[in-house]
Protein backbone atom coordinates (compact mmCIF):
# COMPACT_ATOMS: atom_id res chain seq x y z
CA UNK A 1 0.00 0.00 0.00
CA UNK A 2 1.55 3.36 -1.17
CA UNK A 3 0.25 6.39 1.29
CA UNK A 4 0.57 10.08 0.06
CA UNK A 5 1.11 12.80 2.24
CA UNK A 6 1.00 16.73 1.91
CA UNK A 7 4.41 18.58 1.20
CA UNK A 8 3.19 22.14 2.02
CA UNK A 9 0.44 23.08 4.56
CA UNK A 10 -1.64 26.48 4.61
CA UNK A 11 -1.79 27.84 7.70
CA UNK A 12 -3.33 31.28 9.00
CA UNK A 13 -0.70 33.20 11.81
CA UNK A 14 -1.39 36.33 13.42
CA UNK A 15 1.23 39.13 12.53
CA UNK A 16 1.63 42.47 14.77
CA UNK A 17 -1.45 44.36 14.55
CA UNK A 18 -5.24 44.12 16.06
CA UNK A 19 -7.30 41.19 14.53
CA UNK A 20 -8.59 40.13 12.26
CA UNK A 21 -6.46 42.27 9.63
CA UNK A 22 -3.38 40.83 11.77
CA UNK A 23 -4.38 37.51 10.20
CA UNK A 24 -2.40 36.39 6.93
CA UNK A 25 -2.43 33.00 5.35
CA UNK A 26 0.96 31.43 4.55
CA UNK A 27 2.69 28.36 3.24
CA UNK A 28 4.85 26.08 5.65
CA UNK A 29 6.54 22.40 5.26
CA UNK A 30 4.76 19.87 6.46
CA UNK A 31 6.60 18.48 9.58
CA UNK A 32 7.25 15.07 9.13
CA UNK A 33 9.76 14.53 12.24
CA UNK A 34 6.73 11.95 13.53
CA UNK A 35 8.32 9.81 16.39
CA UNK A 36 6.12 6.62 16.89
CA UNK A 37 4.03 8.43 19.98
CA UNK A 38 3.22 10.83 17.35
CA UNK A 39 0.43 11.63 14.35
CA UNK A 40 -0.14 13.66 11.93
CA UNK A 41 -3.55 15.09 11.11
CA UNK A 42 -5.05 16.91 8.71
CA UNK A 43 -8.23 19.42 8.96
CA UNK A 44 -9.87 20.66 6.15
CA UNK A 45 -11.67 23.85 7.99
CA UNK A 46 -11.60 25.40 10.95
CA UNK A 47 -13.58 28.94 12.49
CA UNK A 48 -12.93 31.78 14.61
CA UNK A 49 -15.10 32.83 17.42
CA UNK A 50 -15.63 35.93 18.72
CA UNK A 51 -14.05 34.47 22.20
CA UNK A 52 -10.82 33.24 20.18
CA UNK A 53 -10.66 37.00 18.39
CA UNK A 54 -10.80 38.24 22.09
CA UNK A 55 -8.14 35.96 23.44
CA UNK A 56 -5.98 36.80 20.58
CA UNK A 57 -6.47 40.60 21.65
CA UNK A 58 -5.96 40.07 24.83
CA UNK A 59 -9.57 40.89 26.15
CA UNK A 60 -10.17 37.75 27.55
CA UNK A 61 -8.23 35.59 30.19
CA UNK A 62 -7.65 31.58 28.46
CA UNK A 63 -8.25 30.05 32.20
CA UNK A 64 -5.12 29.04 32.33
């Protein structure tokens, strides 16, 4: 069995500035430095919420 697996990933990261304009989609290697305790997976889509946008602002504690 032959398995196939992604060579670039897209990936949104947050650059200086107030969200969501700080937001900027880029292209990064896949990391494929998998020890056996390890897996890769891949999502198709994901969404923001206004609670994430706030925690990304710093308006809102994570509970940590």
């Amino acid at each position: 069995m032959t398995v196939s697996f992604l060579q670039i990933l897209k990936a949104f990261r947050q650059s200086s500035g107030g969200l969501p304009q700080s937001l900027e989609l880029a292209e990064e290697k896949v990391p494929y430095s998998l020890t056996p305790q390890k897996v890769l997976i891949c999502i198709h889509d994901v969404s923001l919420n206004y609670r994430e946008v706030a925690m990304m602002n710093g308006e809102l504690c994570s509970g940590d």
